[in-house]
Protein backbone atom coordinates (compact mmCIF):
# COMPACT_ATOMS: atom_id res chain seq x y z
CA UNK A 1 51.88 66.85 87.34
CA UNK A 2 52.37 68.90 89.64
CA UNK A 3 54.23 67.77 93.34
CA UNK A 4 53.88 68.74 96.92
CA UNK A 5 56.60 71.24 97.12
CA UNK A 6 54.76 72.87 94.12
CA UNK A 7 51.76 73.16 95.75
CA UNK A 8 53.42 74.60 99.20
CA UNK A 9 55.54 77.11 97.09
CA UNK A 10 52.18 78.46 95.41
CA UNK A 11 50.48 78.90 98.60
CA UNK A 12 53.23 80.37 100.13
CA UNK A 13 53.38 83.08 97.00
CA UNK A 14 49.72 83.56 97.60
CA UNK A 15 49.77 84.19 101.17
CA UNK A 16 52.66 86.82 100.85
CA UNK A 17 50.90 89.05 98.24
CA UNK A 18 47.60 88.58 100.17
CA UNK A 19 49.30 89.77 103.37
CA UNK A 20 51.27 92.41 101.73
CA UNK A 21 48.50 94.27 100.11
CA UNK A 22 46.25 93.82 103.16
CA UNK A 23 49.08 95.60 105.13
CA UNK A 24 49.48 97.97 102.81
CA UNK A 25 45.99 98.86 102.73
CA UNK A 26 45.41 98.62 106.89
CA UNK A 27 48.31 101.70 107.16
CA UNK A 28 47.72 103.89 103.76
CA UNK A 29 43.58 103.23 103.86
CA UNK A 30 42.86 103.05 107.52
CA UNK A 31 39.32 104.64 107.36
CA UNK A 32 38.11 101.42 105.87
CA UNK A 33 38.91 99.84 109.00
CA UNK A 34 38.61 102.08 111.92
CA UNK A 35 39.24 105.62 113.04
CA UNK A 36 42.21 107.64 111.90
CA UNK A 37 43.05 109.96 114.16
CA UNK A 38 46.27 108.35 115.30
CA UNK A 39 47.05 108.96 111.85
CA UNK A 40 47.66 112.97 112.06
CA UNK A 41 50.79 112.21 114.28
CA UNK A 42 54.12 112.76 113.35
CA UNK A 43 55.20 110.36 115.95
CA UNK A 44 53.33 107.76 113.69
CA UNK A 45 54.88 107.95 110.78
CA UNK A 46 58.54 107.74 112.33
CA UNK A 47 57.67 104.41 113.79
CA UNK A 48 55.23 103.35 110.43
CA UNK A 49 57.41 104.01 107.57
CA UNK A 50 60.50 102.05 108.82
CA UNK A 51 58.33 99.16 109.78
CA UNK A 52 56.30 99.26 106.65
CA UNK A 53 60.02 98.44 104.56
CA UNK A 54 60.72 95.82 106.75
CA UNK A 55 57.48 93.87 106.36
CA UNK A 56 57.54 94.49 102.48
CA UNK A 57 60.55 93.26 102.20
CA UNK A 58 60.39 89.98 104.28
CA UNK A 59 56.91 89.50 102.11
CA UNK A 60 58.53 89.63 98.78
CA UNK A 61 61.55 87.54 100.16
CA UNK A 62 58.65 84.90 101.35
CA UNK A 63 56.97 85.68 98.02
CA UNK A 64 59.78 85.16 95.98
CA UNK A 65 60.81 81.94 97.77
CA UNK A 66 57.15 80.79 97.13
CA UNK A 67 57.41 81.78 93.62
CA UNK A 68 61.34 79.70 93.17
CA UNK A 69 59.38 77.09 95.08
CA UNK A 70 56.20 76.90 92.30
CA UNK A 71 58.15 77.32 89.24
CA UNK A 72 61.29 74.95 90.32
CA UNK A 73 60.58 70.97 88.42
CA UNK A 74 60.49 68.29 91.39
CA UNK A 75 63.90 66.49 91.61
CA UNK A 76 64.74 63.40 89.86
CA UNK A 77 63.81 59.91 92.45
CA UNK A 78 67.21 59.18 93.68
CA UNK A 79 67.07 55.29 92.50
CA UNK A 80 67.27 56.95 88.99
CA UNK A 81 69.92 59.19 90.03
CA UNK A 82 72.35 55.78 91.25
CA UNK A 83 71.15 53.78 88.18
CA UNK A 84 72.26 56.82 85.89
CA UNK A 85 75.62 57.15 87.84
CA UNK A 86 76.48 53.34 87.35
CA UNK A 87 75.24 53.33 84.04
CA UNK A 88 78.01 55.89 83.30
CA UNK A 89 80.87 54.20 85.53
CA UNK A 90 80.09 50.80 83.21
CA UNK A 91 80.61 53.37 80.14
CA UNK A 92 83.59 54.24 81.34
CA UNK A 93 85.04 50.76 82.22
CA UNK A 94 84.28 49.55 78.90
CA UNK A 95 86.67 51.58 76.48
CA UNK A 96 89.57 51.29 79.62
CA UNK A 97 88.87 47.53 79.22
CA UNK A 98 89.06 47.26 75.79
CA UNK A 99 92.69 48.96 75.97
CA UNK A 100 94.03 47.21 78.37
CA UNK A 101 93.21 44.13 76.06
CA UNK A 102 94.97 45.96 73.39
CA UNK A 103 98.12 46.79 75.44
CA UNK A 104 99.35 43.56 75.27
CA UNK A 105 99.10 43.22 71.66
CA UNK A 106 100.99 46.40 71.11
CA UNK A 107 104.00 45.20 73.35
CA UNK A 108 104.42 41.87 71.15
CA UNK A 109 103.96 44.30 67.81
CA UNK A 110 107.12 46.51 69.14
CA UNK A 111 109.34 43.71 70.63
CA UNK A 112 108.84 42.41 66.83
C-alpha cells in the first residue's frame, strides 16, 4: 500500500522532470513558442546559460527529493515502536533477574 508521503514524493518527481524539460525546451526550441530574434544576442546567452544551471539543478534536487520521497517505506506507527522498546527492556530485566536470584546462592556455596 502505498501512503501519503508516497504519493506527494511521486508528484513532486513528476512535476520536476515536467518543468525541467519544458524549460529546457522554452530556451533551446523557442520557435515552437514564439519569435526568436532575441535569440541572436550575445547579451542573451550571458544571462541564459548561468540561469539555465541554476534551474536544472534546483529541479533535479526537487526531483531527487521526490524520488527519496516515492521510493522511501512509510515509518513504523510509533505505538509499535514503544511496545517493541519495552518488549526489549522486559528481555533485558529477565536474565539480570534471574542472576541476582543466583547471587545469593553463590555467596552461601563459597562461605561453605
Amino acid at each position: 500500500m502505498v501512503s501519503k508521503d508516497q504519493t506527494i514524493g511521486g508528484v513532486i518527481f513528476i512535476v520536476c522532470i515536467i518543468v525541467a524539460v519544458f524549460y529546457v525546451l522554452i530556451l533551446f526550441c523557442p520557435q515552437l513558442f514564439w519569435n526568436i530574434e532575441y535569440m541572436l544576442h550575445p547579451q542573451f546567452w550571458v544571462i541564459a546559460v548561468p540561469v539555465f544551471i541554476a534551474f536544472i539543478a534546483v529541479m533535479g534536487i526537487g526531483a531527487w527529493i521526490g524520488w527519496t520521497m516515492a521510493t522511501t517505506p512509510p515509518p513504523k506507527p510509533i505505538e509499535e515502536i514503544t511496545s517493541e522498546m519495552e518488549e526489549k527492556k522486559e528481555e533485558e530485566k529477565a536474565p539480570e533477574e534471574a542472576e541476582e536470584k543466583e547471587k545469593p546462592e553463590r555467596k552461601k556455596k563459597r562461605e561453605k
